[in-house]
C-alpha atoms as a PDB file:
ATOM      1  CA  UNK A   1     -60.016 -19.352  11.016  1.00  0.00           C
ATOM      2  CA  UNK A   2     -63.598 -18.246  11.842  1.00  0.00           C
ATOM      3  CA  UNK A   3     -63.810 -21.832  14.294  1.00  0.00           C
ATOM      4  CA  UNK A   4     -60.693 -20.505  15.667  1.00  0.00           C
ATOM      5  CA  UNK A   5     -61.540 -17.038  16.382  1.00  0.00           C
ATOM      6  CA  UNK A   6     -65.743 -18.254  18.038  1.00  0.00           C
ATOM      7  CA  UNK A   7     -63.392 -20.369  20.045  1.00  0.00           C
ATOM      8  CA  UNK A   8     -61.683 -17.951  21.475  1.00  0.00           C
ATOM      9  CA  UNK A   9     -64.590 -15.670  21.563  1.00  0.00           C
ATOM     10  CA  UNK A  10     -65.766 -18.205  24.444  1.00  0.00           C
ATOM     11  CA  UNK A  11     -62.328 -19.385  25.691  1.00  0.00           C
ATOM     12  CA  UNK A  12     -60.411 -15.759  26.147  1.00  0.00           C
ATOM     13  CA  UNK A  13     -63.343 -13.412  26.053  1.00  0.00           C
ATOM     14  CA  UNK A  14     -61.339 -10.350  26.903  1.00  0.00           C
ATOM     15  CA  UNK A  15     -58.513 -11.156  24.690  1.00  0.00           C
ATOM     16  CA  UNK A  16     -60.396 -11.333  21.405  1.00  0.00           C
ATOM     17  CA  UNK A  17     -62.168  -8.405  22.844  1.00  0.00           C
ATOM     18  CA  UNK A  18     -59.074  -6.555  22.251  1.00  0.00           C
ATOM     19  CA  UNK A  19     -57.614  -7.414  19.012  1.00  0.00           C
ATOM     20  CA  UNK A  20     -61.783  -6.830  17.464  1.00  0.00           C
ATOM     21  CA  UNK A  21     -61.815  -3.839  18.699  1.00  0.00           C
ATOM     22  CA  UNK A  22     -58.434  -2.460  16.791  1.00  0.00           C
ATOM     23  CA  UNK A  23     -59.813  -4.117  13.769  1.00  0.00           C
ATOM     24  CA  UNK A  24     -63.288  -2.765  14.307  1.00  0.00           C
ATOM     25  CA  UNK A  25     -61.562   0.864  14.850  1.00  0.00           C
ATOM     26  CA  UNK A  26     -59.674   0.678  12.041  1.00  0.00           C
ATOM     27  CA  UNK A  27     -62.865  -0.388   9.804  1.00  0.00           C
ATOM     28  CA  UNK A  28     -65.262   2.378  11.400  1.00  0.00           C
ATOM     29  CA  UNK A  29     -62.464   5.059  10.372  1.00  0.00           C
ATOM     30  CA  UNK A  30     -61.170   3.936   7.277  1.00  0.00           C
ATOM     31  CA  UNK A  31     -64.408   2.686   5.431  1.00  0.00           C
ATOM     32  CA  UNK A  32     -67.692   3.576   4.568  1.00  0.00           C
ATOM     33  CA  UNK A  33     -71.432   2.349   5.579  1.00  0.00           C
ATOM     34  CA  UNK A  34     -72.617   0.023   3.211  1.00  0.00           C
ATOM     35  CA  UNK A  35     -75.351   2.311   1.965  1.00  0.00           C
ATOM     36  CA  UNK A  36     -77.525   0.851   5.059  1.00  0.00           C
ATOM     37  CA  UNK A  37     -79.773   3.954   4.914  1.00  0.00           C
ATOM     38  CA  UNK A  38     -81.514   5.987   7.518  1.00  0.00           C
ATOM     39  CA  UNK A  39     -80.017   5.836  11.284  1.00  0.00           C
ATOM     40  CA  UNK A  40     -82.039   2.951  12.972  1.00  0.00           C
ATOM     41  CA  UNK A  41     -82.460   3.425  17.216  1.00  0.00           C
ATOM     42  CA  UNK A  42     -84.010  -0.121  17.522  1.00  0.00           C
ATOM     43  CA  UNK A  43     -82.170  -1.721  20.747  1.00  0.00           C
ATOM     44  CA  UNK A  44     -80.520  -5.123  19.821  1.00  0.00           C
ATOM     45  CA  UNK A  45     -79.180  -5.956  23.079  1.00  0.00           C
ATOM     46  CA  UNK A  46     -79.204  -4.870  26.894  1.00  0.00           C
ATOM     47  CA  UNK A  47     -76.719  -5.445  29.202  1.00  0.00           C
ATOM     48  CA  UNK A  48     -77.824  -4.186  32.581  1.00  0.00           C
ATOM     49  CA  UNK A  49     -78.959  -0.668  31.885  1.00  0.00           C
ATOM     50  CA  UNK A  50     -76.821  -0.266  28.623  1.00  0.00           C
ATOM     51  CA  UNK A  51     -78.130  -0.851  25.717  1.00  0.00           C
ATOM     52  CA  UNK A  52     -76.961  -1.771  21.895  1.00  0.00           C
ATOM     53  CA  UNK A  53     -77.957   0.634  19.103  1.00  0.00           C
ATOM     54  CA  UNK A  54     -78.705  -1.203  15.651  1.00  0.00           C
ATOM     55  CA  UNK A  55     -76.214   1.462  14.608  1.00  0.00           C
ATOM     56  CA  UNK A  56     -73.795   0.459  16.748  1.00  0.00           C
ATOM     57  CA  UNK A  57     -73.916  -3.197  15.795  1.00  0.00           C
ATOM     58  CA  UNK A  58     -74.623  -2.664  12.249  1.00  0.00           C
ATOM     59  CA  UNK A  59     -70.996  -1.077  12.162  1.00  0.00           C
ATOM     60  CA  UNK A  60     -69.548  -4.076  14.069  1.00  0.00           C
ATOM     61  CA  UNK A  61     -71.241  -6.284  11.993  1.00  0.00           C
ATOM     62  CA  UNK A  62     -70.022  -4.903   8.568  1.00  0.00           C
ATOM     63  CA  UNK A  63     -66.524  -4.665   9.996  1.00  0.00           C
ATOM     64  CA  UNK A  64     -66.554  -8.464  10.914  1.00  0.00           C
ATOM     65  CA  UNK A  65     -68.059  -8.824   7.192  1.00  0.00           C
ATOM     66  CA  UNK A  66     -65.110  -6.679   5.683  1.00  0.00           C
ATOM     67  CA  UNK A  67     -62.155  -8.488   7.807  1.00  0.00           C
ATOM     68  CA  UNK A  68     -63.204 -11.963   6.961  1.00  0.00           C
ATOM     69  CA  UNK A  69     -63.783 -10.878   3.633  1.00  0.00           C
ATOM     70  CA  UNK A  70     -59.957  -9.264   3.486  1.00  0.00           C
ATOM     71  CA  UNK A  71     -58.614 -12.450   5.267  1.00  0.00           C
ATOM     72  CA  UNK A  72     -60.430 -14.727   2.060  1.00  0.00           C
ATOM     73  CA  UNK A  73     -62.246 -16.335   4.666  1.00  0.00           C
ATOM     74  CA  UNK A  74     -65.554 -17.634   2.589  1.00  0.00           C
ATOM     75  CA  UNK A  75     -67.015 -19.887   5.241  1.00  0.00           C
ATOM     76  CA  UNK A  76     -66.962 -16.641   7.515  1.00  0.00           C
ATOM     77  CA  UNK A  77     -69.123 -14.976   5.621  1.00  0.00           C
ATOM     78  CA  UNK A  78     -72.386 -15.754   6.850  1.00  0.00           C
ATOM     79  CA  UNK A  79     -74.739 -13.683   8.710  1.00  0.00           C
ATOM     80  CA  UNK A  80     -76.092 -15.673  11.653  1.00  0.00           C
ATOM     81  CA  UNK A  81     -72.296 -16.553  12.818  1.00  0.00           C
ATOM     82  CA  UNK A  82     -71.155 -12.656  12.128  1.00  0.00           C
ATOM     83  CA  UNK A  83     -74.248 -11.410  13.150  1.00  0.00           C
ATOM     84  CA  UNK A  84     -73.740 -13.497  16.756  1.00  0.00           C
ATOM     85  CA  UNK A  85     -70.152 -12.551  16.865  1.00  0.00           C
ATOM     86  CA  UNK A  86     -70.492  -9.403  16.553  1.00  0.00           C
ATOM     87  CA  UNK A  87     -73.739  -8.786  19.058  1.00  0.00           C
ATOM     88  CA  UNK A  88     -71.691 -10.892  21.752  1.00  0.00           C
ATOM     89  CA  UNK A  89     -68.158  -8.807  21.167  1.00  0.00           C
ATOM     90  CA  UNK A  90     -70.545  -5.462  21.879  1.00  0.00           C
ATOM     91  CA  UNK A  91     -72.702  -7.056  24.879  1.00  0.00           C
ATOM     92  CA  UNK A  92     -69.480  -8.302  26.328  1.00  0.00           C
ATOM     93  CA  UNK A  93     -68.117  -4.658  25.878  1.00  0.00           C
ATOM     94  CA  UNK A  94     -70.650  -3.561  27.888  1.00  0.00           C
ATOM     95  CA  UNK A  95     -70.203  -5.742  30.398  1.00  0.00           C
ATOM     96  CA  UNK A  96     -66.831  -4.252  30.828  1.00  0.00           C
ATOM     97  CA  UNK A  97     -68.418  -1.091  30.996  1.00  0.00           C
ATOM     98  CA  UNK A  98     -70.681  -1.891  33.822  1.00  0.00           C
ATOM     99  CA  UNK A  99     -67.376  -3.345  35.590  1.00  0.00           C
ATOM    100  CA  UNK A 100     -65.840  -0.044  35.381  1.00  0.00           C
ATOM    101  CA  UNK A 101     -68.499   1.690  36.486  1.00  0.00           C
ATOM    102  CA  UNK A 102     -68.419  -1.067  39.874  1.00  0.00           C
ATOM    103  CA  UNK A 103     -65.004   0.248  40.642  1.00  0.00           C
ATOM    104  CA  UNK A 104     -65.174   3.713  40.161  1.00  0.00           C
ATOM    105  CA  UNK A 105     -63.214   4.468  36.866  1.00  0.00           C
ATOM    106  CA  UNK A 106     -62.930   6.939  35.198  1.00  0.00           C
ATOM    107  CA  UNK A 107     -61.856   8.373  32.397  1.00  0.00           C
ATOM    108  CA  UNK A 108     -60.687  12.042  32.203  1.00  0.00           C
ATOM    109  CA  UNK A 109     -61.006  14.359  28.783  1.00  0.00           C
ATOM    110  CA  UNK A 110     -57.520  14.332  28.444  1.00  0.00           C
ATOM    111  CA  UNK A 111     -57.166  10.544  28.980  1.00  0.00           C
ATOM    112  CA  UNK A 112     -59.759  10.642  25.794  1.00  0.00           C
ATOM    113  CA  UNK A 113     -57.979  13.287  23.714  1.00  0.00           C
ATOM    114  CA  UNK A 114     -54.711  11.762  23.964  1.00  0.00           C
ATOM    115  CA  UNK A 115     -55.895   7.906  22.958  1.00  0.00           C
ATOM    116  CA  UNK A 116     -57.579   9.332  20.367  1.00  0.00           C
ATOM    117  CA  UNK A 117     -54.974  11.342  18.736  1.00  0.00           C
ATOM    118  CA  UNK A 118     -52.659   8.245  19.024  1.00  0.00           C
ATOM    119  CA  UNK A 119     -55.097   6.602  16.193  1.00  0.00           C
ATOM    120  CA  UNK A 120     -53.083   6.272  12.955  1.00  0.00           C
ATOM    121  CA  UNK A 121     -56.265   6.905  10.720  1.00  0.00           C
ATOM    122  CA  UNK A 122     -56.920  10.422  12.209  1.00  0.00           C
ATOM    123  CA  UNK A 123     -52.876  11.929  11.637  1.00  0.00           C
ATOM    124  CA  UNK A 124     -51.282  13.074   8.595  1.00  0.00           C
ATOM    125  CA  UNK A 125     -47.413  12.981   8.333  1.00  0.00           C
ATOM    126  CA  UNK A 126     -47.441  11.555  12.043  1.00  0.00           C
ATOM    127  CA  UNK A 127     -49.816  14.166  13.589  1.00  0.00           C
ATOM    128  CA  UNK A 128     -52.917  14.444  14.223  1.00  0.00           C
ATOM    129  CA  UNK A 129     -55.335  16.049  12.207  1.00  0.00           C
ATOM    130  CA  UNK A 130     -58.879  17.404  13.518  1.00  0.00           C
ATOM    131  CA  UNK A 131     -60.077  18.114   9.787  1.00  0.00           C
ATOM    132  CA  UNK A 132     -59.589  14.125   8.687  1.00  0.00           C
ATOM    133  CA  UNK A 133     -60.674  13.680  11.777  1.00  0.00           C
ATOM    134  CA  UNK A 134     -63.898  15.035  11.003  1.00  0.00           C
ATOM    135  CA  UNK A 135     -64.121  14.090   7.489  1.00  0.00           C
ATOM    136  CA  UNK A 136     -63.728  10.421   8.611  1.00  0.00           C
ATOM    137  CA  UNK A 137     -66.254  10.381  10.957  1.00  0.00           C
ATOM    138  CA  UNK A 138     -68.711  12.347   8.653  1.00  0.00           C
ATOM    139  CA  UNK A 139     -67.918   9.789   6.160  1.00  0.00           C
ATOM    140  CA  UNK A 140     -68.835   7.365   8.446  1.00  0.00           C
ATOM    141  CA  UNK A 141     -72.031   8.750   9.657  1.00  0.00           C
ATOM    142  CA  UNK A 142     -70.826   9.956  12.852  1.00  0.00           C
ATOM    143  CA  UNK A 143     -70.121  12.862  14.959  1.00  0.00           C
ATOM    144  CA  UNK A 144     -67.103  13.603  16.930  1.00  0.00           C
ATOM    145  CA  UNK A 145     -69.621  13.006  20.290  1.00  0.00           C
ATOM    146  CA  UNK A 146     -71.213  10.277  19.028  1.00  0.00           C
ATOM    147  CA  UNK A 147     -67.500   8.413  18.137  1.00  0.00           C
ATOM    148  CA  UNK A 148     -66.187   9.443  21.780  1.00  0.00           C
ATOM    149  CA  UNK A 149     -69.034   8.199  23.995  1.00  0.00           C
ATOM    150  CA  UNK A 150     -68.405   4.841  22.087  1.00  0.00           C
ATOM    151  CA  UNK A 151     -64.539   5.027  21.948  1.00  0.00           C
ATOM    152  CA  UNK A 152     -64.138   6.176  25.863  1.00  0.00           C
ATOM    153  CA  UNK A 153     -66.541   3.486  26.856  1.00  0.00           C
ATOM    154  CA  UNK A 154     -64.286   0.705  25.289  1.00  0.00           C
ATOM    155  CA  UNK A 155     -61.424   2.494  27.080  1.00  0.00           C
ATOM    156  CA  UNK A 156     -63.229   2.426  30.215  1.00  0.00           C
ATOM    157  CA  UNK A 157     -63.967  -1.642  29.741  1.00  0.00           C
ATOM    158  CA  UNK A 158     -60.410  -1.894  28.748  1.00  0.00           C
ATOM    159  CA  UNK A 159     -59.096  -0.420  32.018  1.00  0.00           C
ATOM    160  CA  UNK A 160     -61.665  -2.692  34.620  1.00  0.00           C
ATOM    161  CA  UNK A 161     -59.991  -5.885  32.248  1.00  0.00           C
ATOM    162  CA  UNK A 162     -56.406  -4.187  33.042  1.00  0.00           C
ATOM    163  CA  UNK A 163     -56.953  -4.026  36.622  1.00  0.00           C
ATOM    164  CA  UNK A 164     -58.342  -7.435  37.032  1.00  0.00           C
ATOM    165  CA  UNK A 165     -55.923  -8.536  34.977  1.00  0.00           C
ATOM    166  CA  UNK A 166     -52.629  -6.916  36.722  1.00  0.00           C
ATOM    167  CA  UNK A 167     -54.126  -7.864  40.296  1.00  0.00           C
ATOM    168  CA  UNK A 168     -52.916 -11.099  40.264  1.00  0.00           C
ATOM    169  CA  UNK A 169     -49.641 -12.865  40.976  1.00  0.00           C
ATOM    170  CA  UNK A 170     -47.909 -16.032  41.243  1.00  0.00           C
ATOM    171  CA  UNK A 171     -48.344 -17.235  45.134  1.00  0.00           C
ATOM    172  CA  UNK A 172     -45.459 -18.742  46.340  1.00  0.00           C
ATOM    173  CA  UNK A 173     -46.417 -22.832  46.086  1.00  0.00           C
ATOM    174  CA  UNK A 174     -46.725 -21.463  42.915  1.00  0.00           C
ATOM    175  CA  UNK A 175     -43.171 -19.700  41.909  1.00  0.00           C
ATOM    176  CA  UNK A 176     -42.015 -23.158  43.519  1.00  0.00           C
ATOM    177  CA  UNK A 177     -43.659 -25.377  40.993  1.00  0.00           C
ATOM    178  CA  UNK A 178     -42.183 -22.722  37.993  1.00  0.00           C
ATOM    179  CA  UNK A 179     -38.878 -23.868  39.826  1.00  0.00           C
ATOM    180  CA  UNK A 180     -39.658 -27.215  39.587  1.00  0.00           C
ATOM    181  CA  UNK A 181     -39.972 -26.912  35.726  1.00  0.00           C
ATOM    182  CA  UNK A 182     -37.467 -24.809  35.650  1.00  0.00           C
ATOM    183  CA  UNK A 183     -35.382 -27.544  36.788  1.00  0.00           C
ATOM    184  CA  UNK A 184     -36.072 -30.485  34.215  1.00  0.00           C
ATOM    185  CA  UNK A 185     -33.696 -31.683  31.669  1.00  0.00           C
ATOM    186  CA  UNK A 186     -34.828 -29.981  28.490  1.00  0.00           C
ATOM    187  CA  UNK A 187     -34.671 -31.035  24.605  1.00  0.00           C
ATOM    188  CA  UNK A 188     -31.455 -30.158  22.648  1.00  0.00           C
ATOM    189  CA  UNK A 189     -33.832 -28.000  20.844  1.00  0.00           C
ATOM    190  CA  UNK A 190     -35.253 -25.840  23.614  1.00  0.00           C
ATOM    191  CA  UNK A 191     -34.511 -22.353  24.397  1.00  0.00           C
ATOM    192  CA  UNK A 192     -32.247 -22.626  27.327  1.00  0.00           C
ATOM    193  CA  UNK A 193     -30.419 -20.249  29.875  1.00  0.00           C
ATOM    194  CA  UNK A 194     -32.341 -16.676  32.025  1.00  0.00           C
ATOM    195  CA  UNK A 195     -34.720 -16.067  29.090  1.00  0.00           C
ATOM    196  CA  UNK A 196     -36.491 -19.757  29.056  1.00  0.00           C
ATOM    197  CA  UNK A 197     -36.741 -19.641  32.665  1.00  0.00           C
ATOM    198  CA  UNK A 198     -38.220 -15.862  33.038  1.00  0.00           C
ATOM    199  CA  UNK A 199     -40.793 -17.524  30.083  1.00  0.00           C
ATOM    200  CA  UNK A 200     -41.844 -20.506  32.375  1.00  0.00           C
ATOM    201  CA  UNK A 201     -42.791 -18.131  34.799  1.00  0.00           C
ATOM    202  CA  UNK A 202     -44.512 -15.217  32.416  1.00  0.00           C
ATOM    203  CA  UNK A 203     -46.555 -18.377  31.056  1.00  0.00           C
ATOM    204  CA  UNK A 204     -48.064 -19.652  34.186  1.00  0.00           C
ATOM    205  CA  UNK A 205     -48.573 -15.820  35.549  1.00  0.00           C
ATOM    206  CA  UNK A 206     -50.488 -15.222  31.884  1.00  0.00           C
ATOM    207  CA  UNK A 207     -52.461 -18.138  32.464  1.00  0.00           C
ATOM    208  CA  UNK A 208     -53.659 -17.425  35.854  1.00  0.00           C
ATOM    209  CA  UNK A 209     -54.796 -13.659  34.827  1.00  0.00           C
ATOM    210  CA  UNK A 210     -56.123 -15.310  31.682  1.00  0.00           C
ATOM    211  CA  UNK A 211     -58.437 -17.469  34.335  1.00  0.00           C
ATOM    212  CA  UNK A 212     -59.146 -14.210  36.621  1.00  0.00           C
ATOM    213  CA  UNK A 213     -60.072 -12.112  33.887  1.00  0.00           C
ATOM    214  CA  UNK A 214     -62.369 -14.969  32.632  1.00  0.00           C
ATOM    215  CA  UNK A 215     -63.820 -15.759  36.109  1.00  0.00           C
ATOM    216  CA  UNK A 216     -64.450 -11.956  36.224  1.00  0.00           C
ATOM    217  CA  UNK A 217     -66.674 -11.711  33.578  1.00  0.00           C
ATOM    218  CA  UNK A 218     -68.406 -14.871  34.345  1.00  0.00           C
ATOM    219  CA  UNK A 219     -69.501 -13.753  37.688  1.00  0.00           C
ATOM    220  CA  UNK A 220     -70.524 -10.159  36.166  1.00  0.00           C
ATOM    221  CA  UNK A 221     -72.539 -12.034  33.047  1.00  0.00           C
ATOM    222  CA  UNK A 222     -74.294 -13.916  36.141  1.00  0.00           C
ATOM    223  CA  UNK A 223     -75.418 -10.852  37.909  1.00  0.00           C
ATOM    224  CA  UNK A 224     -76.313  -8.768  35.060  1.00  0.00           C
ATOM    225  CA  UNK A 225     -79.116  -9.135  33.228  1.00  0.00           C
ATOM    226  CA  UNK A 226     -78.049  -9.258  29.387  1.00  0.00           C
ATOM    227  CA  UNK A 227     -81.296  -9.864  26.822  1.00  0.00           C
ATOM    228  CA  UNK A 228     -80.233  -9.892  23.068  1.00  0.00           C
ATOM    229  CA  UNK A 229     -83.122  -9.196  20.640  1.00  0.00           C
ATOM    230  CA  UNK A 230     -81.925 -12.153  17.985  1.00  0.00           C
ATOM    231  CA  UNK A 231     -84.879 -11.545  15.825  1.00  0.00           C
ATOM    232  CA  UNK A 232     -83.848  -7.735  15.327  1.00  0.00           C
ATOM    233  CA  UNK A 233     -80.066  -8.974  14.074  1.00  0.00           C
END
């Protein structure tokens, strides 16, 4: 599982970006620190101008701990391959960040407030509840400003991958070859009639924003200067 998921970590970048950060949400909100002891402000990483806390990453870094351990994933557990994993998840987040920052996103208070309140962990009885709220965070070793400067930074990289993502589309050589396949005798066992078709066409138009997004944030890693401090992980 662990081979699977570095794989992808260098493969789809943006796509394991997304399903860490859910489980790294749900960790930071629903568990404790490990008894790590006094905040630490030693940089880790810089991407650019942005930099990674040993706070911040010691939180990733126990949450990657905590899901492999859940999964029963022994071989996971080991520090230099967490450790990198999680350093690389947070300096490609910044990336993201910088990316939104090149197009002029932003993100309003209300954009904020309202992902935030959507978080399962913070409601009770399907609403949500500023007290838990609070008492999470505290438990957690974090203020409410300290958890949104994080969180609406992540939603910021989030919506530069969206918009790469979404600004691309089949040309039409393109629609033309998804014809082509279209048109092939199929197995016995294959999905036929509207719905296989519209799929032949939703794969090749998630492969080529698969290959944007990646191209993307290729050409941003090349420009920006990202240092991690390996010997401070």
């Amino acid at each position: 599982m662990i081979k699977l998921l570095r794989e992808g970590n260098q493969q789809f970048p943006w796509l394991l970006k997304g399903v860490m950060i859910a489980i790294a949400l749900t960790f930071i909100v629903g568990m404790g620190w490990w008894g790590y002891g006094e905040s630490q402000t030693d940089t880790v990483a810089t991407v650019g101008p942005l930099k990674v806390s040993r706070d911040e990453f010691t939180r990733r870094y126990k949450n990657l701990y905590e899901f492999a351990k859940k999964q029963k994933m022994p071989d996971a557990i080991k520090d230099d391959v967490l450790k990198e994993m999680a350093v690389e998840q947070m300096a490609e987040e910044k990336l993201w960040r910088l990316a939104a920052d090149d197009m002029g996103l932003t993100l309003s208070p209300e954009e904020l407030h309202a992902a935030i309140t959507r978080i399962t962990d913070f409601q009770t009885n399907g609403k949500f509840d500023p007290e838990l709220y609070k008492r999470l965070l505290a438990f957690n070793h974090l203020t409410p400003p300290q958890f949104e400067t994080e969180y609406g930074a992540r939603l910021l990289g989030d919506k530069a991958v969206s918009i790469v993502f979404n600004s691309v589309a089949l040309t039409p050589t393109e629609i033309e070859e998804a014809k082509t396949l279209m048109a092939r005798p199929t197995s016995p066992d294959s999905p036929a009639g509207t719905s296989a078709k519209d799929r032949i066409l939703q794969d090749m138009l998630f492969q080529k924003q698969q290959r944007a997004v990646m191209a993307f944030r290729e050409a941003m890693r090349a420009k920006v200067n990202v240092q991690i401090k390996k010997e401070l992980l």
